[in-house]
Protein backbone atom coordinates (compact mmCIF):
# COMPACT_ATOMS: atom_id res chain seq x y z
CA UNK A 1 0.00 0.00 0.00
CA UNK A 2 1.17 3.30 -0.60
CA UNK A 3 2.15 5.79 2.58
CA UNK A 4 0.76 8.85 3.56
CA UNK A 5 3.70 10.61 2.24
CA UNK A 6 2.35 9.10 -0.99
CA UNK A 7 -1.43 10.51 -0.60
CA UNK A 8 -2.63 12.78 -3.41
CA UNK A 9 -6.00 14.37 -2.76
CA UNK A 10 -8.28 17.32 -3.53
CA UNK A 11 -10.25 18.62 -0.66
CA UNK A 12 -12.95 21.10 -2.17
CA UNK A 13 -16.85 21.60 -1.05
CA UNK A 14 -16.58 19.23 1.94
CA UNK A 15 -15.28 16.41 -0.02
CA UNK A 16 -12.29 14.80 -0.29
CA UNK A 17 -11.02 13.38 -3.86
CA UNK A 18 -8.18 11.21 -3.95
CA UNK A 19 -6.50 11.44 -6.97
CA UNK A 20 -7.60 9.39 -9.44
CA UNK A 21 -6.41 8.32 -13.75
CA UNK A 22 -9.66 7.90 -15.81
CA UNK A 23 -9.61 6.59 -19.47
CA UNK A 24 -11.35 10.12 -20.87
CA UNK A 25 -8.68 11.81 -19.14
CA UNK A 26 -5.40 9.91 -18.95
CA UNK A 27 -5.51 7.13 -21.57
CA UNK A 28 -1.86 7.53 -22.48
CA UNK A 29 -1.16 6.46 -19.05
CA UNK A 30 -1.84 3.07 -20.38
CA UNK A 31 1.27 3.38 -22.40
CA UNK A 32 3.31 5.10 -19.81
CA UNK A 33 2.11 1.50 -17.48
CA UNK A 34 3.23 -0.76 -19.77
CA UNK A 35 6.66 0.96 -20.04
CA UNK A 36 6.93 0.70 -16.05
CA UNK A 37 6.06 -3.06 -16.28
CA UNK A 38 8.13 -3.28 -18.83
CA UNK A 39 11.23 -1.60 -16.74
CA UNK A 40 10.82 -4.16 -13.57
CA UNK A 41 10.16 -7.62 -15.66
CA UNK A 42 13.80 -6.55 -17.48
CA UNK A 43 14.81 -5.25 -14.12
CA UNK A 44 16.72 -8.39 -12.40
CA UNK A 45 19.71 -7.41 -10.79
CA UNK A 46 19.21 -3.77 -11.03
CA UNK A 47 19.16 -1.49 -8.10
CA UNK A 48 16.01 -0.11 -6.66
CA UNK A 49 17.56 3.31 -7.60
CA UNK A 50 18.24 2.27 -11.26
CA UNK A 51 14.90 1.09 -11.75
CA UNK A 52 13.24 4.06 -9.93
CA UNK A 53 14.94 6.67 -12.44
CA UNK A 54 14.06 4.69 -15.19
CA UNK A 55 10.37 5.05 -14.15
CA UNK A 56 10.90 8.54 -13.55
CA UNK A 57 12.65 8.95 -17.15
CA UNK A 58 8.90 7.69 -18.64
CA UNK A 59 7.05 10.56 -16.55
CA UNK A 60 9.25 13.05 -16.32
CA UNK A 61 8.09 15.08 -19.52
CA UNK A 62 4.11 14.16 -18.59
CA UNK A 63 2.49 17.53 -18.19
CA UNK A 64 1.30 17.62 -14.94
CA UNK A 65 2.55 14.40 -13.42
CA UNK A 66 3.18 14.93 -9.84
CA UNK A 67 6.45 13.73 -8.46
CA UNK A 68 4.76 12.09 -5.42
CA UNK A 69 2.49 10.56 -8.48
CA UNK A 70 5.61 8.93 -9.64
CA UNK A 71 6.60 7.85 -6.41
CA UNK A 72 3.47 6.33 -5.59
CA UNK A 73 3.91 4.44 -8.87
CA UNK A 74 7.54 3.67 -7.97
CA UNK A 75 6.08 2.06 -4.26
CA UNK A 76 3.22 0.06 -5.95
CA UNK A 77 5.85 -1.33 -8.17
CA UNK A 78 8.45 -2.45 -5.38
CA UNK A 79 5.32 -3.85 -3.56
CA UNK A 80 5.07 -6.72 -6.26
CA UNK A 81 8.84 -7.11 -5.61
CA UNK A 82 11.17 -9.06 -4.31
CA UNK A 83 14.74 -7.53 -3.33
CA UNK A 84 17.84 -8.76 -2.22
CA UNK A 85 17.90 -7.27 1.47
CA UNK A 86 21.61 -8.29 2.16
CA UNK A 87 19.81 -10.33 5.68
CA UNK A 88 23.11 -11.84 6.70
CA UNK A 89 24.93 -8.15 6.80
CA UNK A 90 27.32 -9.29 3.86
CA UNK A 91 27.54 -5.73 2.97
CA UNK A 92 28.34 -4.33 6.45
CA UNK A 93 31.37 -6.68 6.78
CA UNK A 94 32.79 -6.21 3.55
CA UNK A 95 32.67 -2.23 4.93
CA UNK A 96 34.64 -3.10 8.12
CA UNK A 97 37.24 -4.86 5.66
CA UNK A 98 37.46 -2.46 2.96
CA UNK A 99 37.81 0.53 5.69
CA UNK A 100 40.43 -1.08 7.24
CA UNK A 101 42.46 -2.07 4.88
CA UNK A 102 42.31 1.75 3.02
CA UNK A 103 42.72 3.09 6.47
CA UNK A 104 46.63 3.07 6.62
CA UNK A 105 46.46 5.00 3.21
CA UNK A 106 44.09 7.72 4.69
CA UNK A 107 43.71 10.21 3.12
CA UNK A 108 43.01 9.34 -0.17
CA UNK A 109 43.24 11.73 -3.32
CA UNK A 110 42.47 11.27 -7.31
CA UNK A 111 46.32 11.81 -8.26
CA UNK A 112 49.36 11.70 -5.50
CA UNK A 113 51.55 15.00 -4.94
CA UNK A 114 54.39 16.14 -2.79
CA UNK A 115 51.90 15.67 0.51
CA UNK A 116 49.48 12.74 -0.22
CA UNK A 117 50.94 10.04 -1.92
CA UNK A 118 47.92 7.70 -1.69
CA UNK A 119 46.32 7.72 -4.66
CA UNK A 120 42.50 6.40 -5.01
CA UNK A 121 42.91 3.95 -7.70
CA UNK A 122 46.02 2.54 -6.52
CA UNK A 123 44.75 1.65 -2.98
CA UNK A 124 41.53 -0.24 -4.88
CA UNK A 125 43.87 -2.01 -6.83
CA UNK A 126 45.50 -3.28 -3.53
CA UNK A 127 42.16 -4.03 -1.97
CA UNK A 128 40.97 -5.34 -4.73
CA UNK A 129 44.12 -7.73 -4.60
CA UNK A 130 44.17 -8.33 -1.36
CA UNK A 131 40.25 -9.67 -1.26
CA UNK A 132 40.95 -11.73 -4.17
CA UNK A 133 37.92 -10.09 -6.31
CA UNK A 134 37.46 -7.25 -8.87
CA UNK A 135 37.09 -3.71 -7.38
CA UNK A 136 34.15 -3.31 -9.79
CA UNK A 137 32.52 -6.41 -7.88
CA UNK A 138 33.51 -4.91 -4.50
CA UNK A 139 31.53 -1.38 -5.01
CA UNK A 140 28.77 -3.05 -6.35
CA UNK A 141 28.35 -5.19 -2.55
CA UNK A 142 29.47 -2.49 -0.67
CA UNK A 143 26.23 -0.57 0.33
CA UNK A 144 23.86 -3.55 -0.99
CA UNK A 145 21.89 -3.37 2.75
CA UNK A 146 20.87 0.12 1.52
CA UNK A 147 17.10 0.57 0.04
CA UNK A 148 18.33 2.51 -2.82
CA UNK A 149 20.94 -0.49 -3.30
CA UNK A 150 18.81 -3.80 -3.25
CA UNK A 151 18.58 -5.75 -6.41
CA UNK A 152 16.05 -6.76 -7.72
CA UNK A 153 15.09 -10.84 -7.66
CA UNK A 154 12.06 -11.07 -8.57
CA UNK A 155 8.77 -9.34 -9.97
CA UNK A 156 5.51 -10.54 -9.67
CA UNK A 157 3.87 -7.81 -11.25
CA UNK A 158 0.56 -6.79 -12.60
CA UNK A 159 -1.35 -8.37 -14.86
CA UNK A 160 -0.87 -6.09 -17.33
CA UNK A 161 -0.69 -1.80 -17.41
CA UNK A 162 -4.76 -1.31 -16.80
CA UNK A 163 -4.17 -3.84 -13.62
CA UNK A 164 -1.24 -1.49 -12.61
CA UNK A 165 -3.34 1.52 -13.03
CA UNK A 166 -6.41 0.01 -11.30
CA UNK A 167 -4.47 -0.78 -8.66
CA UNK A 168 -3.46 3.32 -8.33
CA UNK A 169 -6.84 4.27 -7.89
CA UNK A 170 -7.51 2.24 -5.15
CA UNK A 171 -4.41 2.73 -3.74
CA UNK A 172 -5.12 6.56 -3.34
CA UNK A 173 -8.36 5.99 -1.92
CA UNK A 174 -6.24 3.33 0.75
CA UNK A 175 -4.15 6.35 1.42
CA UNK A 176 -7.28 9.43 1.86
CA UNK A 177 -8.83 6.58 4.49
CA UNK A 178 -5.38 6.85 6.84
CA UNK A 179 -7.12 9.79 7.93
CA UNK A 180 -10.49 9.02 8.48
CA UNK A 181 -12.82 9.43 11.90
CA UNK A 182 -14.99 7.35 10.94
CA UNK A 183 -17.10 5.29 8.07
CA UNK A 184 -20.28 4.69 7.68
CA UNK A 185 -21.49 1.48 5.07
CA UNK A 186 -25.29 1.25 3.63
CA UNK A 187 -25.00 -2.65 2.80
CA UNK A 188 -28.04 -4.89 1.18
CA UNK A 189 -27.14 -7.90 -0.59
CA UNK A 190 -23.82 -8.64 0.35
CA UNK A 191 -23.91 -7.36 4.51
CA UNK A 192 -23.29 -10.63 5.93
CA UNK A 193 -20.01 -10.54 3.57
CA UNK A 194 -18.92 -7.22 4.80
CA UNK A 195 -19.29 -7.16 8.07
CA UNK A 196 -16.95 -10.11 8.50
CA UNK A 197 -14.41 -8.41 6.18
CA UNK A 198 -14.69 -5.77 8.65
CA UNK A 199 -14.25 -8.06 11.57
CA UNK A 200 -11.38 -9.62 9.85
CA UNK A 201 -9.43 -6.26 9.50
CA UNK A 202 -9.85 -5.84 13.13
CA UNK A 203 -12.04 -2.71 12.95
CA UNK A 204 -14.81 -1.65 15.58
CA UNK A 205 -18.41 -1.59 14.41
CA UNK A 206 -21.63 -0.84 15.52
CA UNK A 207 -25.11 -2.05 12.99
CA UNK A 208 -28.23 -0.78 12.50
CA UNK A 209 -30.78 -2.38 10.63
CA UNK A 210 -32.57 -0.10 8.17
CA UNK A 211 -35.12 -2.08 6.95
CA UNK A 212 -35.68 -5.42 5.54
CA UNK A 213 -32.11 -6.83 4.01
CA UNK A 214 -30.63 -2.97 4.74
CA UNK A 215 -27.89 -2.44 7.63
CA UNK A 216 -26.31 0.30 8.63
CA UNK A 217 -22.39 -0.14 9.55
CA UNK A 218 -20.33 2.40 11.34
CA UNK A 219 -16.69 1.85 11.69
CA UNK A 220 -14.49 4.17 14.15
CA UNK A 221 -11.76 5.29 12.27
CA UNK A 222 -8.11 5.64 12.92
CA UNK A 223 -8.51 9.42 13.40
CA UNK A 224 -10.77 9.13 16.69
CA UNK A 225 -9.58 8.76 19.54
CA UNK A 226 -8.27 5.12 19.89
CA UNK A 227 -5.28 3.41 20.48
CA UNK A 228 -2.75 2.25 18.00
CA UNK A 229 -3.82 4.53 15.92
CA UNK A 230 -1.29 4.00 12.99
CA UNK A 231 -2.19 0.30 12.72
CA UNK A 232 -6.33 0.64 12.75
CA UNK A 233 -5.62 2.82 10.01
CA UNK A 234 -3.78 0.21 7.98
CA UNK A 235 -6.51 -1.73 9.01
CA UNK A 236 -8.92 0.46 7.76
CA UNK A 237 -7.28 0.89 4.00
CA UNK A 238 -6.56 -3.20 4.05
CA UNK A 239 -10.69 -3.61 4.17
CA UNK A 240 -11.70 -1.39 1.26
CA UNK A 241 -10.18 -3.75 -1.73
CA UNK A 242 -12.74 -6.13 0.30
CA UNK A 243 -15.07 -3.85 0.17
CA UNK A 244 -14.87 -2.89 -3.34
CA UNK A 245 -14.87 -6.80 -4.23
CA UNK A 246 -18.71 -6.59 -2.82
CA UNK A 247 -22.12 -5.77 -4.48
CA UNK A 248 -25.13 -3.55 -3.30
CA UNK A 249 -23.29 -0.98 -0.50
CA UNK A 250 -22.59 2.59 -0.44
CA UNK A 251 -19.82 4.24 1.89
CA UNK A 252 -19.04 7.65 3.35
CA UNK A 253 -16.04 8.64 5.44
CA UNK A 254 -15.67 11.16 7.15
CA UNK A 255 -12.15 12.34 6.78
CA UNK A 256 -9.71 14.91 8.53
CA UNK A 257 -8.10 17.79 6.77
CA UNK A 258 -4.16 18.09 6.78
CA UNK A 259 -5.17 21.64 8.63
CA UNK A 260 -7.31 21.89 11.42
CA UNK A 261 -10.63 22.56 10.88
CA UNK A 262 -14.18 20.35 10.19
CA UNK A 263 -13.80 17.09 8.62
CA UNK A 264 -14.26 16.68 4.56
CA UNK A 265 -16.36 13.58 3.51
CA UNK A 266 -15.55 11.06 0.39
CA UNK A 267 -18.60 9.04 -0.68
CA UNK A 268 -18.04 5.76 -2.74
CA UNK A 269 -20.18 3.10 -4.10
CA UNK A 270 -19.76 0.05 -6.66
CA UNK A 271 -21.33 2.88 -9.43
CA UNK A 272 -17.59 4.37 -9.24
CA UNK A 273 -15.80 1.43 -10.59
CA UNK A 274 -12.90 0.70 -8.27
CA UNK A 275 -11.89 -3.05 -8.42
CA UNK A 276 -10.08 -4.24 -5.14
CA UNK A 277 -6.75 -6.36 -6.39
CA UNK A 278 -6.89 -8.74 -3.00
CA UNK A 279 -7.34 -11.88 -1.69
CA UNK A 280 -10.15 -12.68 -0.07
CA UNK A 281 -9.25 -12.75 4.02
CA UNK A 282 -9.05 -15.99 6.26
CA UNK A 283 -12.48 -16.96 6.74
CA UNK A 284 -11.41 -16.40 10.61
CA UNK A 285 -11.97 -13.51 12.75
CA UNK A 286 -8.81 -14.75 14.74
CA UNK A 287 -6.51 -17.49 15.02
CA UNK A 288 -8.69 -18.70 18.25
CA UNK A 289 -11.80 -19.37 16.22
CA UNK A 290 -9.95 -21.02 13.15
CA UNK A 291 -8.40 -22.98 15.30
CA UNK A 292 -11.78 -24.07 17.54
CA UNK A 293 -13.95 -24.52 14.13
CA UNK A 294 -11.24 -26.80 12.66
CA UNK A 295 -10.73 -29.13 16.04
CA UNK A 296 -14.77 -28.95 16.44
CA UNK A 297 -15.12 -30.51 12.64
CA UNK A 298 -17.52 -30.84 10.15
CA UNK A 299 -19.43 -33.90 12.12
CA UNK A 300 -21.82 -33.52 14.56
CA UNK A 301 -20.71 -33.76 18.14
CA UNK A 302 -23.18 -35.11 20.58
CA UNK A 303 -25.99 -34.15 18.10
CA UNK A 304 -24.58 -30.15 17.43
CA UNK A 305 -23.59 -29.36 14.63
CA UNK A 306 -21.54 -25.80 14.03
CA UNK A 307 -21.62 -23.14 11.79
CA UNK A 308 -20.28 -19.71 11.46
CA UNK A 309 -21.88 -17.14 11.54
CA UNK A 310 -24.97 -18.58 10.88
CA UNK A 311 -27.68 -16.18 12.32
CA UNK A 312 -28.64 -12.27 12.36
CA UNK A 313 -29.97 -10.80 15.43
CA UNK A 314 -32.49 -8.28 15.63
CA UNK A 315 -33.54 -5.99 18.61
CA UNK A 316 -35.25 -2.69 16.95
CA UNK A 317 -32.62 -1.01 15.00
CA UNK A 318 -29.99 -3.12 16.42
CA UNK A 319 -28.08 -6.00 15.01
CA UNK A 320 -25.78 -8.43 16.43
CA UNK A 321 -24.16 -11.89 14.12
CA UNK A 322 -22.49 -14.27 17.17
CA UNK A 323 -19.54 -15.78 15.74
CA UNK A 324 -20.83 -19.30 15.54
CA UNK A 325 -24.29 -21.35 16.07
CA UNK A 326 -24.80 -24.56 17.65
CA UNK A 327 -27.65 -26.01 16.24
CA UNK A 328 -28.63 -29.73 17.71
CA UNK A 329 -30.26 -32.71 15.79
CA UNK A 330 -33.56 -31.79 18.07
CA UNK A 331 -33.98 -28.61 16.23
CA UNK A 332 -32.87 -26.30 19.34
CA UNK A 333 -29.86 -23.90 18.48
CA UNK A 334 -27.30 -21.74 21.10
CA UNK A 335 -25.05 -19.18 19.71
CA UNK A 336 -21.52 -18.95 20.70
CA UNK A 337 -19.82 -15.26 21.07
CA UNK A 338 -16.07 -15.33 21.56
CA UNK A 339 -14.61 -12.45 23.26
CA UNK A 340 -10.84 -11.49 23.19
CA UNK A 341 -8.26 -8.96 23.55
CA UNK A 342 -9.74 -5.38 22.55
CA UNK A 343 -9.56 -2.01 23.85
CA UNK A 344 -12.06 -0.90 26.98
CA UNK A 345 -14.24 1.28 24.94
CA UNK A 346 -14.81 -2.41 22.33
CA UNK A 347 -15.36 -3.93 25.84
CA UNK A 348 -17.75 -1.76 27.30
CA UNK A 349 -19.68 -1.86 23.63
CA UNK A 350 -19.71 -5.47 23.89
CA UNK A 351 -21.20 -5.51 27.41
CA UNK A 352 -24.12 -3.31 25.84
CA UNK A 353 -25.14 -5.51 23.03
CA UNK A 354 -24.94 -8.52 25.07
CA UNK A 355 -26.90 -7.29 27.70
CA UNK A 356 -29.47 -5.83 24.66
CA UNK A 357 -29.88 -9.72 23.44
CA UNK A 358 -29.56 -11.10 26.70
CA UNK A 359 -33.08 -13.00 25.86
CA UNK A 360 -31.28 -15.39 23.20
CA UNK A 361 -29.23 -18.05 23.80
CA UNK A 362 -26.38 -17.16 23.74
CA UNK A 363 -22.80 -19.13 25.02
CA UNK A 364 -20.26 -16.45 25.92
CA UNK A 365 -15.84 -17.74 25.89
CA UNK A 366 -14.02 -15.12 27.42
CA UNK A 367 -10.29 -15.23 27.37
CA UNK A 368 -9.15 -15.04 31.05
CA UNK A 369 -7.76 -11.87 31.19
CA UNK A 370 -10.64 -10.07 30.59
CA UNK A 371 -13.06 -12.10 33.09
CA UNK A 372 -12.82 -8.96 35.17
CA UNK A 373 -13.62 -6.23 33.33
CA UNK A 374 -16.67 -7.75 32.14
CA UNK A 375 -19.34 -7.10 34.40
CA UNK A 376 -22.53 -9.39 34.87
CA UNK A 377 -21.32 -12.24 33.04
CA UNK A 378 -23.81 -14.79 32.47
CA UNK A 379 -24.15 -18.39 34.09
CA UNK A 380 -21.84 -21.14 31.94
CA UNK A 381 -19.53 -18.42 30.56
CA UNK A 382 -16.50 -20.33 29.57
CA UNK A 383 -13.17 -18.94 29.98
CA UNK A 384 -10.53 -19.89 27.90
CA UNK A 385 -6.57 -19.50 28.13
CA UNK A 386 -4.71 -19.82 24.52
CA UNK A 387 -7.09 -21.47 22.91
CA UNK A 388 -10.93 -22.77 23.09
CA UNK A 389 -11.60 -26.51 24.37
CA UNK A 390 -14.16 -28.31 22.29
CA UNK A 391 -14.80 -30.48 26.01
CA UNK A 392 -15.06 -26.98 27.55
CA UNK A 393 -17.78 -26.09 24.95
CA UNK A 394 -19.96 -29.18 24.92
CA UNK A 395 -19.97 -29.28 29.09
CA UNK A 396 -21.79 -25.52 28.13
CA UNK A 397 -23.53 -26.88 26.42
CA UNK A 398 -25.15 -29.41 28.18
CA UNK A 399 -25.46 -27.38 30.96
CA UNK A 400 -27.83 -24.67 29.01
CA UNK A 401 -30.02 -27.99 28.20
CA UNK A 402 -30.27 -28.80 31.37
CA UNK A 403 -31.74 -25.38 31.70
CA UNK A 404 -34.85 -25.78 29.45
C-alpha cells in the first residue's frame, strides 16, 4: 500500500477526492504503465535506484505528473517485488574490511603529490588484490543493505498496465482513508459478507438495521480517539479492496483535513468502478476461532452441529451476528460469542449488546484476562486460556439444556 507521504487528494466543497487516472482523461497512461512493467520484468539485478529513475525517465516530460504521483507508482511497483535485502549483513562486513584495509592510506586523493601520496585507484587495486575479487565487484556489494541499493530478484507484477493503473486508484483511496474518523457502510445484498471483512481487519463496528435486508455499519476510524492509531488505520485501508470486491453498499467517510478545521467527507459506491486487487481474508476472525472450528469438525458432536456465523440478530434497529451457532439434531440452536483482547471502549460496547440480546441463547468464551472487566457475566460463561476446548464447549452446552 502506498504511505501517507504518498497521498494525493483534492479537498474542495466538503469532499475529499483522492486522486484518481480515468480513461477520458489519462488514456496515455496506459502506455506510460506498460513501459513501467516493462522496466521491472527486465529489471533483475538492477538497483532499486536504477529502476526508480528509469520510471521517472517515462514521466518526467508528462504535463502535470506529480512527483509524489511517480513515487506512488515507484512504491506500488516495489510492492510486487522481491529484493535482495543483504539479511546476513554481507555488505556491512565487507565495509569493516574495505575501511580497514584503506585506512593506513588515509587520506586518499584522485592523483598523489608532494603531501598525499595515496592515490585512489592505486589503494583499490591493492584491496581489490588483497580480497581476491574485482574492485568493480567490491563497489557493487558495498552498500547492498541500503534501500536505494537492493537488487532486484524477482517481480511478480501486474497483470498487465490497466491492472497497474487500477491498482493506483484504489491505492489513493487506501491512502485518503489513513485519515479518516470514521465510516459509515449502507449494505443490502452482500452485509453478511462485509461485516466479516470488517471483523477480519480488526475494525470496531456498531449495525443498524434499516429495513428489511438494509444495515447500517459504522466503523471508528483511525482518526478518533483510539489506540494504535497507525495500525487501525492500515486496518482500515486493508478492508476497502474487500469492500470494493462486494455488491449492493454505499460508503461515506468522514475524513480529517491536513489543517485543522471540520472534517471533509468522500462518498463511494460500486457505481464508481474501483476493483479491489486482494485476496479474499481468512475466513477467521482470529486465530482462536480457526483454530476451535477446525478441532470442532464438520461432524456432529453429541448431536450439534456448528456453523459460522450462521444467524442475524435483531432488537429494533440493532443487530448483532455471534460468531458461531450450535444447532442440535432436536432442532434447538445456542449461539456462541467469543470475546478477546480489545480495547475498553470495544469492551464496554460489547457488554451493551450482550446485555441488549440477553433473551437469546447465547454461550459467551471469554479469554481469562478479561473475566474482570466484564461485568454481569452470564451463568456457563467459559473462559478460555490460549485457545478454546471443544470439552469446555460441549460441558456448556449441556449445561444450558439442562436449563430448558
Amino acid at each position: 500500500m502506498l504511505t501517507r507521504e504518498h497521498a494525493i487528494a483534492a479537498y474542495k466543497d466538503g469532499k475529499v477526492l483522492p486522486d484518481r487516472l480515468t480513461r477520458r482523461t489519462h488514456s496515455h497512461y496506459a502506455a506510460f504503465a506498460e513501459g513501467m512493467l516493462a522496466v521491472y520484468r527486465g529489471g533483475l539485478g538492477k538497483t532499486r535506484r536504477e529502476l526508480h529513475r528509469a520510471v521517472q525517465s517515462l514521466l518526467e516530460n508528462e504535463p502535470e505528473c506529480p512527483s509524489r504521483r511517480i513515487e506512488a507508482f515507484c512504491k506500488l511497483l516495489d510492492d510486487a517485488s522481491v529484493y535482495d535485502q543483504d539479511s546476513r549483513g554481507k555488505a556491512a562486513a565487507l565495509r569493516r574490511e574495505v575501511f580497514h584495509l584503506a585506512a593506513p592510506h588515509h587520506p586518499l586523493v584522485r592523483e598523489a603529490d608532494k603531501l598525499f601520496d595515496s592515490e585512489e585507484a592505486r589503494v583499490k587495486e591493492a584491496i581489490a588484490r588483497a580480497l581476491g575479487r574485482p574492485w568493480e565487484s567490491i563497489e557493487a556489494d558495498l552498500f547492498a543493505d541500503v534501500p536505494d541499493f537492493h537488487r532486484l530478484v524477482e517481480f511478480k507484477g501486474y497483470a498487465d498496465g490497466p491492472a497497474l493503473l487500477s491498482r493506483y486508484n484504489v491505492a489513493q483511496v487506501q491512502a485518503a482513508l489513513y485519515r479518516a474518523t470514521a465510516m459509515t457502510i449502507w449494505a443490502e445484498a452482500d452485509f453478511k459478507t462485509i461485516l466479516r471483512q470488517a471483523k477480519l481487519a480488526k475494525l470496531m463496528h456498531a449495525i443498524k438495521r434499516m429495513g428489511p435486508g438494509r444495515y447500517e455499519i459504522r466503523l471508528d476510524g483511525p482518526a478518533s480517539m483510539l489506540r494504535e492509531t497507525r495500525r487501525y488505520g492500515t486496518a482500515m485501508a486493508v478492508f476497502l479492496p474487500s469492500l470494493l470486491a462486494c455488491s449492493g453498499w454505499r460508503m461515506r467517510a468522514l475524513i480529517a483535513p491536513p489543517w485543522a478545521g471540520a472534517p471533509f467527507h468522500l462518498d463511494l459506491s460500486p457505481e464508481d468502478g474501483l476493483r479491489g486487487h486482494l485476496q479474499p481474508p481468512e475466513a477467521f476472525d482470529s486465530s482462536v476461532e480457526e483454530s476451535f472450528a477446525r478441532k470442532w469438525g464438520e461432524e456432529p458432536r453429541e448431536g450439534w452441529r456448528l456453523l459460522r456465523e450462521a444467524a442475524i440478530l435483531h432488537e429494533g434497529q440493532h443487530v448483532f451476528v455471534p460468531d458461531f451457532a450450535f444447532r442440535h439434531e432436536g432442532g434447538r440452536e445456542v449461539l456462541l460469542e467469543i470475546i478477546g483482547f480489545w480495547t475498553p471502549e470495544y469492551l464496554a460496547a460489547k457488554s451493551r449488546t450482550l446485555s441488549l440480546f440477553a433473551a437469546h441463547p447465547i454461550l459467551l468464551a471469554v479469554q481469562k484476562s478479561l473475566i474482570h472487566k466484564l461485568p454481569a457475566l452470564p451463568p456457563g460463561t467459559i473462559s478460555y486460556g490460549t485457545g478454546l476446548k471443544v470439552r469446555d464447549v460441549l460441558g456448556a452446552l449441556g449445561g444450558m439444556r439442562s436449563e430448558e
